[in-house]
C-alpha atoms as a PDB file:
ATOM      1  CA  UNK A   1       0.000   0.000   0.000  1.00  0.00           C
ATOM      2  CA  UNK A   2       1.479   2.924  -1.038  1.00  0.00           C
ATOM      3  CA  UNK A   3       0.158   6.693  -0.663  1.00  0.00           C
ATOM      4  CA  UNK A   4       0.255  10.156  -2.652  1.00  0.00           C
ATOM      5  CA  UNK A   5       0.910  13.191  -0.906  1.00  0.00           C
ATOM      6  CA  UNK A   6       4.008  15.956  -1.482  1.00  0.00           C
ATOM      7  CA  UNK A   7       7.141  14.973   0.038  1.00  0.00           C
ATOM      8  CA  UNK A   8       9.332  17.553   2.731  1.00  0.00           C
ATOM      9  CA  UNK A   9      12.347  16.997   4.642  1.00  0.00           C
ATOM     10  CA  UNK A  10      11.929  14.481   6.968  1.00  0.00           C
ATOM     11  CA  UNK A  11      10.423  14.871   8.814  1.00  0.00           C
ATOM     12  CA  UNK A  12       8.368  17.929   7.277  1.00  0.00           C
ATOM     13  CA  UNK A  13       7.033  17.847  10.751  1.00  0.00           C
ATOM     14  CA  UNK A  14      10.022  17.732  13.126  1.00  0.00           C
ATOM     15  CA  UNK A  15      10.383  16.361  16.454  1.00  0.00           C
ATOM     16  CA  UNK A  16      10.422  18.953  19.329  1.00  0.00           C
ATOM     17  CA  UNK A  17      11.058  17.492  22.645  1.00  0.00           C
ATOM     18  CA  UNK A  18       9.120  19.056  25.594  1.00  0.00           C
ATOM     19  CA  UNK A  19       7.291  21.234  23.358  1.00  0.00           C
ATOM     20  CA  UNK A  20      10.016  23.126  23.100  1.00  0.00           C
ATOM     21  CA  UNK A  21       8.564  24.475  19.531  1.00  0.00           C
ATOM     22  CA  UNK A  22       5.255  25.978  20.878  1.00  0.00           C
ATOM     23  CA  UNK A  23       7.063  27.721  23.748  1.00  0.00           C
ATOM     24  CA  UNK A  24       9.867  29.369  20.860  1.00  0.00           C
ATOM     25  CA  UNK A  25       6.816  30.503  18.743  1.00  0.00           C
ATOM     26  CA  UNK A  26       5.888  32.596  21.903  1.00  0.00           C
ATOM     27  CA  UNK A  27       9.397  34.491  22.152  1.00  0.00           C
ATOM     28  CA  UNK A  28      10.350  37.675  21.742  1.00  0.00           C
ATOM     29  CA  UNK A  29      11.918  38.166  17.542  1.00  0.00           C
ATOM     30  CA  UNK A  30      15.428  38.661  19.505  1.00  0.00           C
ATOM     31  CA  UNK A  31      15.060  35.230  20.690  1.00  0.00           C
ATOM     32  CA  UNK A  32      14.403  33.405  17.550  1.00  0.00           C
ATOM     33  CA  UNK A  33      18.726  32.929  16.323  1.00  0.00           C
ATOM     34  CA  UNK A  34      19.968  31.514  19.058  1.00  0.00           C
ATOM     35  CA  UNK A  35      16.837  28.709  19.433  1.00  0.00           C
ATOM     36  CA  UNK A  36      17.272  27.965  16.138  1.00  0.00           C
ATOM     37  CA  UNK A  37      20.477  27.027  16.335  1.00  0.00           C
ATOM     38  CA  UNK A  38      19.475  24.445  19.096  1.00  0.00           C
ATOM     39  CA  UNK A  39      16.406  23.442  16.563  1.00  0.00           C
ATOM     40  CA  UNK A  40      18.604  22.472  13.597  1.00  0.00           C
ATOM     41  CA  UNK A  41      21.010  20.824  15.653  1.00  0.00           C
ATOM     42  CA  UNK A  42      18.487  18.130  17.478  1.00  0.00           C
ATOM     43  CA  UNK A  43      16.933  17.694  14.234  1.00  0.00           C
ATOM     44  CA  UNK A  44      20.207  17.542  11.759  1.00  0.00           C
ATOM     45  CA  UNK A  45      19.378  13.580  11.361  1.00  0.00           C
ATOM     46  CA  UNK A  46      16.096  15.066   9.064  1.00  0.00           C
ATOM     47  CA  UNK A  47      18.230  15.213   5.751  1.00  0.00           C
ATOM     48  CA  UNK A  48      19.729  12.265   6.195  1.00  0.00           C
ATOM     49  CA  UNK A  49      16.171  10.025   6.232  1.00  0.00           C
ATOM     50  CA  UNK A  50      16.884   8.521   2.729  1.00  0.00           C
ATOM     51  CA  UNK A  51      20.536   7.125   3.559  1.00  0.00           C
ATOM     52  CA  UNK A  52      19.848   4.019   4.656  1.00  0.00           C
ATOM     53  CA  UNK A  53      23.692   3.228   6.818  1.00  0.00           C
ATOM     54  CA  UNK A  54      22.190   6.985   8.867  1.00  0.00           C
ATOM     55  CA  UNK A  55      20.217   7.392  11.270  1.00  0.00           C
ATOM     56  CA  UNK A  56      17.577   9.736   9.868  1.00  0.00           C
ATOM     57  CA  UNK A  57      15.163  12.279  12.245  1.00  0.00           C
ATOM     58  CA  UNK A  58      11.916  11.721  10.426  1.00  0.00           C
ATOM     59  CA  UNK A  59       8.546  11.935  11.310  1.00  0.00           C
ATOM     60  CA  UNK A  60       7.979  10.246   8.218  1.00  0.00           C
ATOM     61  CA  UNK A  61      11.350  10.018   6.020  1.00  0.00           C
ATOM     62  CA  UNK A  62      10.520  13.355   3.981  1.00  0.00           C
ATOM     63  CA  UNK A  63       6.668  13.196   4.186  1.00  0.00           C
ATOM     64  CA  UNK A  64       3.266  15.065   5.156  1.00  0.00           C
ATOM     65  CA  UNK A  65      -0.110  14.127   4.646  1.00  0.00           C
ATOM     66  CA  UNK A  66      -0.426  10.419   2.945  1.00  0.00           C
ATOM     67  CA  UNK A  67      -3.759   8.988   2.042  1.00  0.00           C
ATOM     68  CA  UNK A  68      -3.905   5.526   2.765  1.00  0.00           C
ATOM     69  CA  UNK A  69      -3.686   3.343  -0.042  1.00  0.00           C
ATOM     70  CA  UNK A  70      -6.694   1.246  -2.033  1.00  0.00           C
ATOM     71  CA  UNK A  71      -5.879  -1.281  -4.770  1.00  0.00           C
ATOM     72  CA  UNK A  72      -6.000   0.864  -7.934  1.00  0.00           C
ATOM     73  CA  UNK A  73      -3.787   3.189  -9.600  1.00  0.00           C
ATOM     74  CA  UNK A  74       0.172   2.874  -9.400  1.00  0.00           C
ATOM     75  CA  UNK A  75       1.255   4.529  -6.216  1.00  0.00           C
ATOM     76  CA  UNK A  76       3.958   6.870  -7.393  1.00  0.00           C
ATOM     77  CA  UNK A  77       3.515  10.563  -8.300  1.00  0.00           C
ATOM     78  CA  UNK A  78       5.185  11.293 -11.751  1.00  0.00           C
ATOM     79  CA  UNK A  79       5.169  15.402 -10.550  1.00  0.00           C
ATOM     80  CA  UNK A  80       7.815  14.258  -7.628  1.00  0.00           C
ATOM     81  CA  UNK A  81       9.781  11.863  -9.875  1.00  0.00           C
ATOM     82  CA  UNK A  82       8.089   8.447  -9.248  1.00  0.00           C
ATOM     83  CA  UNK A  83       8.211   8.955  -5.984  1.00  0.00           C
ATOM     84  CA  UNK A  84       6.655   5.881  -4.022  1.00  0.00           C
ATOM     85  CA  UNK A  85       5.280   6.360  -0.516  1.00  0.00           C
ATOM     86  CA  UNK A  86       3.776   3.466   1.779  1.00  0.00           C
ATOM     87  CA  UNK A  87       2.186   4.266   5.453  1.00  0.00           C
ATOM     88  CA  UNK A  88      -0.252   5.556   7.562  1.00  0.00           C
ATOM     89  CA  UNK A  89      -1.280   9.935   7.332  1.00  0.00           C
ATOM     90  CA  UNK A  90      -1.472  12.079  10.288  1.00  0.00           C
ATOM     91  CA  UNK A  91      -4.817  11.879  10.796  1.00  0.00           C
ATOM     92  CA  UNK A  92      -5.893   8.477   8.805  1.00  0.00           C
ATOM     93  CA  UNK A  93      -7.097   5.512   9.813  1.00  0.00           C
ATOM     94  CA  UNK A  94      -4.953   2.696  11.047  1.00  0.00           C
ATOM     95  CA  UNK A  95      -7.335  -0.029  11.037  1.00  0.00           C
ATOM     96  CA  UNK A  96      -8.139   0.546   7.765  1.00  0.00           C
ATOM     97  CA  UNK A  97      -4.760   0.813   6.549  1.00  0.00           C
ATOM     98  CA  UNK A  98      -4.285  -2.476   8.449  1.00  0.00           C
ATOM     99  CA  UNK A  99      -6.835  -4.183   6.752  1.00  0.00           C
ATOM    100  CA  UNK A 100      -5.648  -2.673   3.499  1.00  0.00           C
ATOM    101  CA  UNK A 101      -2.211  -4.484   4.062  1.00  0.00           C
ATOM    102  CA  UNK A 102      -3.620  -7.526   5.066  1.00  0.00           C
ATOM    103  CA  UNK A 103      -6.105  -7.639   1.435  1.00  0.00           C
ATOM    104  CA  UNK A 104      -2.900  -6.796  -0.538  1.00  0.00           C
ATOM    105  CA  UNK A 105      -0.689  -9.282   0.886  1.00  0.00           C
ATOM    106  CA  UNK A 106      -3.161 -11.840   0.378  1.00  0.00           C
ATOM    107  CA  UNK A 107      -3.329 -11.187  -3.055  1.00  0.00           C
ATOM    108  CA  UNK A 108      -0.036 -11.437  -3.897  1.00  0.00           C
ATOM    109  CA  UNK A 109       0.980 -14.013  -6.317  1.00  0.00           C
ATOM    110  CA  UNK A 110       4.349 -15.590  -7.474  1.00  0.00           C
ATOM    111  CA  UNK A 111       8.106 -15.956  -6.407  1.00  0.00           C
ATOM    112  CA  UNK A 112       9.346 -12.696  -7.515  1.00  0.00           C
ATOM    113  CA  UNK A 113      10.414 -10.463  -4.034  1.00  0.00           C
ATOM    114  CA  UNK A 114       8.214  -7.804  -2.941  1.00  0.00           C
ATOM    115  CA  UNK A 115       9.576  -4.634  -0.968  1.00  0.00           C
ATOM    116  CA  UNK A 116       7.324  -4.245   2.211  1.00  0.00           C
ATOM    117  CA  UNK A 117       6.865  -2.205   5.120  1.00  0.00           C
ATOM    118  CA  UNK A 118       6.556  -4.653   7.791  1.00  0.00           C
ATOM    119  CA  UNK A 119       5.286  -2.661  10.969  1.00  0.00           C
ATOM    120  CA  UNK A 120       5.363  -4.205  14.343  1.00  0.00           C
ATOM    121  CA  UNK A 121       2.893  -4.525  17.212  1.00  0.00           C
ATOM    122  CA  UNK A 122       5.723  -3.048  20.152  1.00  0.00           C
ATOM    123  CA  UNK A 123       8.758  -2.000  20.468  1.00  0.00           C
ATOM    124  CA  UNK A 124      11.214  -4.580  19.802  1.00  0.00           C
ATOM    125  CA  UNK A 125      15.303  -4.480  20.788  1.00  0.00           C
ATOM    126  CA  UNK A 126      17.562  -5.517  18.214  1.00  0.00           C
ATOM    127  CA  UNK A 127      17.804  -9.273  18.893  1.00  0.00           C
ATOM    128  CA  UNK A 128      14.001  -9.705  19.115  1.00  0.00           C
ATOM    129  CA  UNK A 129      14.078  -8.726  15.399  1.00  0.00           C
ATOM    130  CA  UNK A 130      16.371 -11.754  14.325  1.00  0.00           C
ATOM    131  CA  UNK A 131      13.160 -13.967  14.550  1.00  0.00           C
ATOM    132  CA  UNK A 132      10.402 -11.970  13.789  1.00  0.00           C
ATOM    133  CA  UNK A 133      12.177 -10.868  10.178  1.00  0.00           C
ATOM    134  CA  UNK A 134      13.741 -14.258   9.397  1.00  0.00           C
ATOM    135  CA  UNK A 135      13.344 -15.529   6.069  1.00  0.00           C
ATOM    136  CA  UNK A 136      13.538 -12.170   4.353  1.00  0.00           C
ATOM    137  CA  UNK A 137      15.775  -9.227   3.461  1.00  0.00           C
ATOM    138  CA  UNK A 138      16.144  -6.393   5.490  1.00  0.00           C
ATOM    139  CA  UNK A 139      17.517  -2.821   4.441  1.00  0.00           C
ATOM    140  CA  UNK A 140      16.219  -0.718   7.383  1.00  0.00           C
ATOM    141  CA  UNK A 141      14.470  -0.182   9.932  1.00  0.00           C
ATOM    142  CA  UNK A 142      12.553   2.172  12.219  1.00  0.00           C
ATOM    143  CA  UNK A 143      12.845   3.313  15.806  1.00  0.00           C
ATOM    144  CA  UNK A 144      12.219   6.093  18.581  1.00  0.00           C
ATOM    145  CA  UNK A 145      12.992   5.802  22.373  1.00  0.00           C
ATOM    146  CA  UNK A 146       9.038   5.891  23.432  1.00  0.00           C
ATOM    147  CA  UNK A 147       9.290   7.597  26.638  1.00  0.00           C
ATOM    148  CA  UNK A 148       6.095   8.708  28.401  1.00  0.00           C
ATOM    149  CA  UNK A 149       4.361  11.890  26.854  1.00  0.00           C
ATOM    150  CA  UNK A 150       7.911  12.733  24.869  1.00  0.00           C
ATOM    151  CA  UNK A 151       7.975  13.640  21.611  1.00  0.00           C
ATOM    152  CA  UNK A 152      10.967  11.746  20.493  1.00  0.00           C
ATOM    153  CA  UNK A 153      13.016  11.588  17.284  1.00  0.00           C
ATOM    154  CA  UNK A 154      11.901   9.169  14.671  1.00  0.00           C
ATOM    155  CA  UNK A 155      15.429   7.571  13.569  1.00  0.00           C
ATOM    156  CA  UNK A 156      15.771   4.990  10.214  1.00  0.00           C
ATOM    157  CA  UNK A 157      18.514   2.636  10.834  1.00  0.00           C
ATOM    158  CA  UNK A 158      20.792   1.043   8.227  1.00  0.00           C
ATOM    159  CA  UNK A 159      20.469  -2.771   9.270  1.00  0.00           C
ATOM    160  CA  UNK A 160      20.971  -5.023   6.215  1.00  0.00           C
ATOM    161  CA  UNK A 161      22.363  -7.649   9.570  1.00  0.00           C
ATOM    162  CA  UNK A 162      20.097  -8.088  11.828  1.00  0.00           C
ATOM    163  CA  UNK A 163      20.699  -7.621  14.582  1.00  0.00           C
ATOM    164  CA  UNK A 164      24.440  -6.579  13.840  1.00  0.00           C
ATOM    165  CA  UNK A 165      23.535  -3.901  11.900  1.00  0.00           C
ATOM    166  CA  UNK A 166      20.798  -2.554  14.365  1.00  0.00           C
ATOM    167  CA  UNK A 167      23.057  -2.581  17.474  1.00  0.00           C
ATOM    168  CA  UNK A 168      26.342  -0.749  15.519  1.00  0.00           C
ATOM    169  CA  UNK A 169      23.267   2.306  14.508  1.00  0.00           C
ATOM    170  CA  UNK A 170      21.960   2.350  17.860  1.00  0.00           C
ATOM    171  CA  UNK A 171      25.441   3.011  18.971  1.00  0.00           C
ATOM    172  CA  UNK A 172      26.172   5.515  16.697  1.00  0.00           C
ATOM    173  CA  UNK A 173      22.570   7.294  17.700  1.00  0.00           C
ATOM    174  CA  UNK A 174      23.731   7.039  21.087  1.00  0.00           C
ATOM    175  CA  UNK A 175      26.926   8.973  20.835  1.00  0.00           C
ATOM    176  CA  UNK A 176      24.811  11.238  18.610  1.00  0.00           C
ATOM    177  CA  UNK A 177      22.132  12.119  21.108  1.00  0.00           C
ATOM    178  CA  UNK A 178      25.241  12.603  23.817  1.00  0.00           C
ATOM    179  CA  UNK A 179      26.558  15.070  21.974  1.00  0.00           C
ATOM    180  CA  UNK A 180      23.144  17.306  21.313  1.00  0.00           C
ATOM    181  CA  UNK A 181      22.555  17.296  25.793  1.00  0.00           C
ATOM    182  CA  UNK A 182      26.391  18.565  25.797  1.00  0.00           C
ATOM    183  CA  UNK A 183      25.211  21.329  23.057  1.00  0.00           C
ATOM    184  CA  UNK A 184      21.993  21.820  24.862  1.00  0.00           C
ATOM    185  CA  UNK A 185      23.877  21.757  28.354  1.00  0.00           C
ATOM    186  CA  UNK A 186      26.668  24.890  26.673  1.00  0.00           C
ATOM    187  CA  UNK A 187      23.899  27.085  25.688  1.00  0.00           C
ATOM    188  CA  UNK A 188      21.989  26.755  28.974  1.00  0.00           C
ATOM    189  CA  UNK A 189      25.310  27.575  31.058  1.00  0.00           C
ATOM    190  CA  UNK A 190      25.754  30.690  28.869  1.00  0.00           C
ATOM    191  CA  UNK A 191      22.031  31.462  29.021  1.00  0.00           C
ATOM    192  CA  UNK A 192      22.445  33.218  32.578  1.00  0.00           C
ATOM    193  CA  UNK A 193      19.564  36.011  32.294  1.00  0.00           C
ATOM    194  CA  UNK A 194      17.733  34.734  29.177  1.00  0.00           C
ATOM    195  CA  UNK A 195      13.917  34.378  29.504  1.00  0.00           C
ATOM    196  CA  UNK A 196      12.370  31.273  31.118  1.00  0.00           C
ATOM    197  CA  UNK A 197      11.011  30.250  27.838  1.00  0.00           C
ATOM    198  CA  UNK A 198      14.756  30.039  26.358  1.00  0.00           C
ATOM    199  CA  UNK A 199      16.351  28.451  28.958  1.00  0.00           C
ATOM    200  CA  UNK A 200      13.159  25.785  29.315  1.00  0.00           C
ATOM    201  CA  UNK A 201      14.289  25.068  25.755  1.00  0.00           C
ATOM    202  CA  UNK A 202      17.574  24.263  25.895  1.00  0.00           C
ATOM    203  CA  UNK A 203      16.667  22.279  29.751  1.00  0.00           C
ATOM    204  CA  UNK A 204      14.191  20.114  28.265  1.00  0.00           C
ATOM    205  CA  UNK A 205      16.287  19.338  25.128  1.00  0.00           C
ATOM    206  CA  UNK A 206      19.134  18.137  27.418  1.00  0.00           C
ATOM    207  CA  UNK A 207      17.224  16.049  29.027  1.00  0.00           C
ATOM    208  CA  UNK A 208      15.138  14.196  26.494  1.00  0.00           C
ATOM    209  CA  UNK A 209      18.815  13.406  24.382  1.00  0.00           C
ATOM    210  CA  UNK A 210      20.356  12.491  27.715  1.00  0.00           C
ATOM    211  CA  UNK A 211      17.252   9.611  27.971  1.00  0.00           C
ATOM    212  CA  UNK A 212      17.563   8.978  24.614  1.00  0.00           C
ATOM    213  CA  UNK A 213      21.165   8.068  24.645  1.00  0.00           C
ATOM    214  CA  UNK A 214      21.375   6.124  27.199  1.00  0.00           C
ATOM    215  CA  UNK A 215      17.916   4.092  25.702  1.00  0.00           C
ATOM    216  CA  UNK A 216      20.285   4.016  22.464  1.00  0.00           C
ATOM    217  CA  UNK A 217      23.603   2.863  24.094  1.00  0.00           C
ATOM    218  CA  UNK A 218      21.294  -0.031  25.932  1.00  0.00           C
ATOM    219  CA  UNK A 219      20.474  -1.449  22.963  1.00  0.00           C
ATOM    220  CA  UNK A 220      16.793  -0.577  24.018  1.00  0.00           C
ATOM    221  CA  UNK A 221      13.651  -2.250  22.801  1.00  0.00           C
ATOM    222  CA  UNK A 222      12.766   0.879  20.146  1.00  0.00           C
ATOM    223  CA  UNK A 223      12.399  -0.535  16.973  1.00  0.00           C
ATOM    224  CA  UNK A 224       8.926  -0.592  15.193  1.00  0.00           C
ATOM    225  CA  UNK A 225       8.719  -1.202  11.530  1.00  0.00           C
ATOM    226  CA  UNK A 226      11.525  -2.511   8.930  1.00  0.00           C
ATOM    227  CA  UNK A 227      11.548  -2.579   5.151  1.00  0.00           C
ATOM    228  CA  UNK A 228      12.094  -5.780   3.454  1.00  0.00           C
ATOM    229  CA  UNK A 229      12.233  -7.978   0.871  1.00  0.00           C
ATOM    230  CA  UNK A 230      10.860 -11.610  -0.076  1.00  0.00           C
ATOM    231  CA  UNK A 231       8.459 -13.785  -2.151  1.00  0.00           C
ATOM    232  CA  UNK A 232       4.755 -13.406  -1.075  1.00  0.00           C
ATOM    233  CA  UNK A 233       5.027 -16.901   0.704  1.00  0.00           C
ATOM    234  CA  UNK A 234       7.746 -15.168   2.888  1.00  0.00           C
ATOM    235  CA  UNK A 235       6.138 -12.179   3.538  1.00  0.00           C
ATOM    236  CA  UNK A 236       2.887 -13.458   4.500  1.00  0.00           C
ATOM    237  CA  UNK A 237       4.977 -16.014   7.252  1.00  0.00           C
ATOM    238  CA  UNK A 238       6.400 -12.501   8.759  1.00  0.00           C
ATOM    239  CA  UNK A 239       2.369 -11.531   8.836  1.00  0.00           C
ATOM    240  CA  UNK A 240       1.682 -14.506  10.589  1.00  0.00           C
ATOM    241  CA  UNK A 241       4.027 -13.692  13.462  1.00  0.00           C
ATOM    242  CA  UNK A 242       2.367 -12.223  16.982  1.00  0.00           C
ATOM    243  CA  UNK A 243       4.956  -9.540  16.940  1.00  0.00           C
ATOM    244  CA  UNK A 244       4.140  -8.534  13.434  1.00  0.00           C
ATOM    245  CA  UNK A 245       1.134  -5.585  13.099  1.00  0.00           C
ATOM    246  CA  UNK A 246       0.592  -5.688   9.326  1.00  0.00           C
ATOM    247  CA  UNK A 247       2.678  -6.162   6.268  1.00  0.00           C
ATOM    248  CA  UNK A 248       2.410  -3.392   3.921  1.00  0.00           C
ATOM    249  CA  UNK A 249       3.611  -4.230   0.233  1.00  0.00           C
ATOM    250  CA  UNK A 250       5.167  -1.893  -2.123  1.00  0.00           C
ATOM    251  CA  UNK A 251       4.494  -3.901  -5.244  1.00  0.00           C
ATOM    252  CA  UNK A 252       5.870  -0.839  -7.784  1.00  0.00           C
ATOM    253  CA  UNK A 253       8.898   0.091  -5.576  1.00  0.00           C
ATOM    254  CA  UNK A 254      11.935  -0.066  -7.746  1.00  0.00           C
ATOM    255  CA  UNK A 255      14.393   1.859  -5.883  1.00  0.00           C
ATOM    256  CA  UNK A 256      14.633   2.661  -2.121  1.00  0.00           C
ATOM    257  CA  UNK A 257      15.643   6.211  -2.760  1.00  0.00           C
ATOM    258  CA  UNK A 258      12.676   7.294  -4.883  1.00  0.00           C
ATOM    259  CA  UNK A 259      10.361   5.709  -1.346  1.00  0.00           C
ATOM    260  CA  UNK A 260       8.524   7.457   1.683  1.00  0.00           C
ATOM    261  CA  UNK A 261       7.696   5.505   4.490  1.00  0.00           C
ATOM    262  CA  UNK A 262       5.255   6.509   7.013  1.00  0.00           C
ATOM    263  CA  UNK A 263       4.375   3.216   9.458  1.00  0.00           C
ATOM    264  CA  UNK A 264       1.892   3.581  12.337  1.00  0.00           C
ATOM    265  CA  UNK A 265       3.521   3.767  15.779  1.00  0.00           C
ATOM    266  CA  UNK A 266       2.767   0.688  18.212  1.00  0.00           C
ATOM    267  CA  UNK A 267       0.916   2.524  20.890  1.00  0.00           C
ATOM    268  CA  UNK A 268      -1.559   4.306  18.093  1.00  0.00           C
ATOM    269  CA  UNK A 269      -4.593   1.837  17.662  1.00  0.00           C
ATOM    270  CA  UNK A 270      -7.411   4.199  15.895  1.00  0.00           C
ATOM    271  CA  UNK A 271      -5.533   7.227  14.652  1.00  0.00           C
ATOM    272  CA  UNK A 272      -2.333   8.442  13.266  1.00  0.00           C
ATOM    273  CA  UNK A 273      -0.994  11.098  15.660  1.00  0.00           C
ATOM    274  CA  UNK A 274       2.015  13.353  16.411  1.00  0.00           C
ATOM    275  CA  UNK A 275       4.899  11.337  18.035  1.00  0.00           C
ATOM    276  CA  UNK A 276       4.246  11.825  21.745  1.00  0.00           C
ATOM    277  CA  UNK A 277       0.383  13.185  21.718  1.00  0.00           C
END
């Protein structure tokens, strides 16, 4: 299932731990350079969605509004280049888009590999993955430390191992995510007589990558959805798994560059939401 909408940096809607964005909109004009600077540095992992060895900042790997997918038309947009897009909109349904997966899957016919999103039903650490995705190819996968009412950064891992490949990005995410609390840590030491709001900024943001690193360098059970590859018969065994939420294929996907992926968070049931709402 794949979906149309324009694509933006990924994520087009960032992550903004704390809230930290609503508070900046509320600052004075004079305020705006120096928490900006913070901004693009915890969300510098956006451009890098579409490398697959990075670890991307996403809220949907360059993406916005996606309508879920029907059987029908191909599911590329010739005004963005062929661009292919699979997942869930903020905003759409994720039972339907569930069920959606499920009716294309079963359709599938042949030995030819399929890409798919596979999306899972928790957060899964890295060696959890090893037997949920056996049997198929993996070139990435999803993940974001899911702490309580925290809008954390949606990361895409290179991880054609698994879990090898999982572990070594989580590492490098941790280090990472160390080094944006030290940034966030500088500016609040030199922030001596800055407005509340400013200072709340830079507070909150070393605290959320300070959690998220150390979730990161734990090897922590944040992983929720991987792209693959495999023959229908393979990718319907992955479906069959209890860790396994819905496999989504991209039957026209020709290239993992020219893709948008968008999967549905484990704790969402109804509804497509903002990471952390």
């Amino acid at each position: 299932m794949n979906v149309k909408t324009p694509c933006v940096t990924p994520a087009g809607s960032l992550c903004d731990p704390g809230g930290a964005m609503k508070r900046l909109q509320q600052l004075d004009q004079r305020l705006l350079p120096p928490v900006g600077d913070v901004l693009a540095r915890i969300f510098r992992g956006a451009v890098r969605l579409r490398v697959f060895t990075a670890v991307v900042g996403v809220l949907a790997v360059t993406a916005t509004l996606l309508a879920v997918h029907r059987p029908g038309p191909p599911r590329s947009d010739p005004s963005l280049g062929d661009v292919v897009r699979a997942g869930v909109p903020q905003g759409g349904s994720i039972p339907a888009y569930v069920q959606a997966g499920r009716d294309e899957l079963a359709g599938l016919t042949g030995d030819a590999p399929v890409y798919a999103l596979v999306s899972f039903t928790a957060y899964l650490a890295p060696d959890r993955l090893t037997p949920v995705l056996a049997d198929v190819s993996v070139s990435s996968v999803f993940a974001r430390v899911p702490l309580p009412k925290t809008q954390t950064e949606l990361v895409r891992l290179g991880a054609f191992r698994v879990p090898d490949d999982v572990i070594a990005a989580m590492d490098d995410t941790a280090r990472r995510k160390s080094d944006d609390a030290q940034h966030y840590r500088d500016l609040l030491a030199r922030a001596d007589g800055a407005p509340s709001e400013q200072r709340d900024v830079y507070l909150s943001g070393a605290i959320v990558a300070d959690q998220e690193a150390t979730a990161y360098r734990e090897h922590c059970s944040c992983v929720y959805a991987a792209v693959v590859s495999a023959a229908p018969a393979a990718l319907r065994a992955v479906a069959a798994r209890p860790e396994t939420r819905v496999v989504d294929p991209i039957t026209d996907l020709q290239r993992l560059d020219r893709a948008v992926f968008l999967p549905p968070l484990p704790e969402q049931a109804t509804v497509a939401a903002p990471v952390g709402s």
